[in-house]
Protein backbone atom coordinates (compact mmCIF):
# COMPACT_ATOMS: atom_id res chain seq x y z
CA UNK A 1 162.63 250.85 127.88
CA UNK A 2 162.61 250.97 131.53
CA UNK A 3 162.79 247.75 133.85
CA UNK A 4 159.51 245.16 134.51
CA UNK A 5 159.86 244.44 138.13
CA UNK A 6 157.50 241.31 139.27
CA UNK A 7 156.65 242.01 142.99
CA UNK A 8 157.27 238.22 144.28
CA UNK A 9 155.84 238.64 148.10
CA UNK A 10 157.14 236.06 150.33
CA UNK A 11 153.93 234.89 151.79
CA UNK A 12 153.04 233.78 147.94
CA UNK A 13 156.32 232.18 147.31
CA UNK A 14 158.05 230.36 150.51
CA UNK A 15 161.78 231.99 150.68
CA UNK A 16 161.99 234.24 154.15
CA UNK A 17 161.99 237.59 152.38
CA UNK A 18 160.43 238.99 149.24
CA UNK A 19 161.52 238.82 145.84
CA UNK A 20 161.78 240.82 142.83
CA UNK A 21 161.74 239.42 139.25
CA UNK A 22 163.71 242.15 136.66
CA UNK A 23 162.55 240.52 133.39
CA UNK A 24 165.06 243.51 131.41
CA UNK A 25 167.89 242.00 133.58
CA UNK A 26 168.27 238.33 131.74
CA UNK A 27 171.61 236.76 133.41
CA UNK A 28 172.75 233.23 133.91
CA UNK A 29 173.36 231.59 137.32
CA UNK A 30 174.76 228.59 138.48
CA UNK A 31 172.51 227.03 140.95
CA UNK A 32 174.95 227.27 144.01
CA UNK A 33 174.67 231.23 143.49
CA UNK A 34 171.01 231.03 145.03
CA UNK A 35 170.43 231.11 148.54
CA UNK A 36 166.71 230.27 149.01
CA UNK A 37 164.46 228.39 147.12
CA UNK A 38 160.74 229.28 145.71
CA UNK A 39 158.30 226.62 146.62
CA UNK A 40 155.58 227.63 144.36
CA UNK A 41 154.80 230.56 142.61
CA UNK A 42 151.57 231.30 141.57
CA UNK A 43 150.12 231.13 138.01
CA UNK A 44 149.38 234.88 138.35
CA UNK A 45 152.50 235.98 139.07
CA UNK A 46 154.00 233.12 136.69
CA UNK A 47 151.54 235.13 134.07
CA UNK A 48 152.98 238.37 134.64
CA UNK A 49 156.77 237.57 134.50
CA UNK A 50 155.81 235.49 131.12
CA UNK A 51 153.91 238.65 129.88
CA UNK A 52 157.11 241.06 130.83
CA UNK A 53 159.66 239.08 129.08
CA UNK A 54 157.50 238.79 125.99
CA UNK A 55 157.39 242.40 125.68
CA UNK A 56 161.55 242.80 126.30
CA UNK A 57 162.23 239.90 124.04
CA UNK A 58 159.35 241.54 121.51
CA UNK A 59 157.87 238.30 121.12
């Protein structure tokens, strides 16, 4: 199946570095785990991590 990656670039997003969304890996965390937070993320990019976990979860 192969992994989605969603390019999250840290001028789009707020945290200090860029980010990677891996829709194929689908884990819990508690939020103490994180070490940055997002302050927005565009609807584009919101768009393509919706349309990558539609097509792991075959919905």
């Amino acid at each position: 199946m192969g992994s989605f990656p969603v390019f999250l670039p840290a001028a789009a997003t707020g945290p200090p570095q860029d980010s990677v969304v891996n829709v194929t890996a689908l884990v819990t965390l508690n939020k103490s785990d994180l070490s940055h937070e997002v302050d927005h993320i565009p609807d584009s990019l919101i768009d393509e991590v919706d349309r990558g976990l539609r097509r792991v979860l075959n919905l």
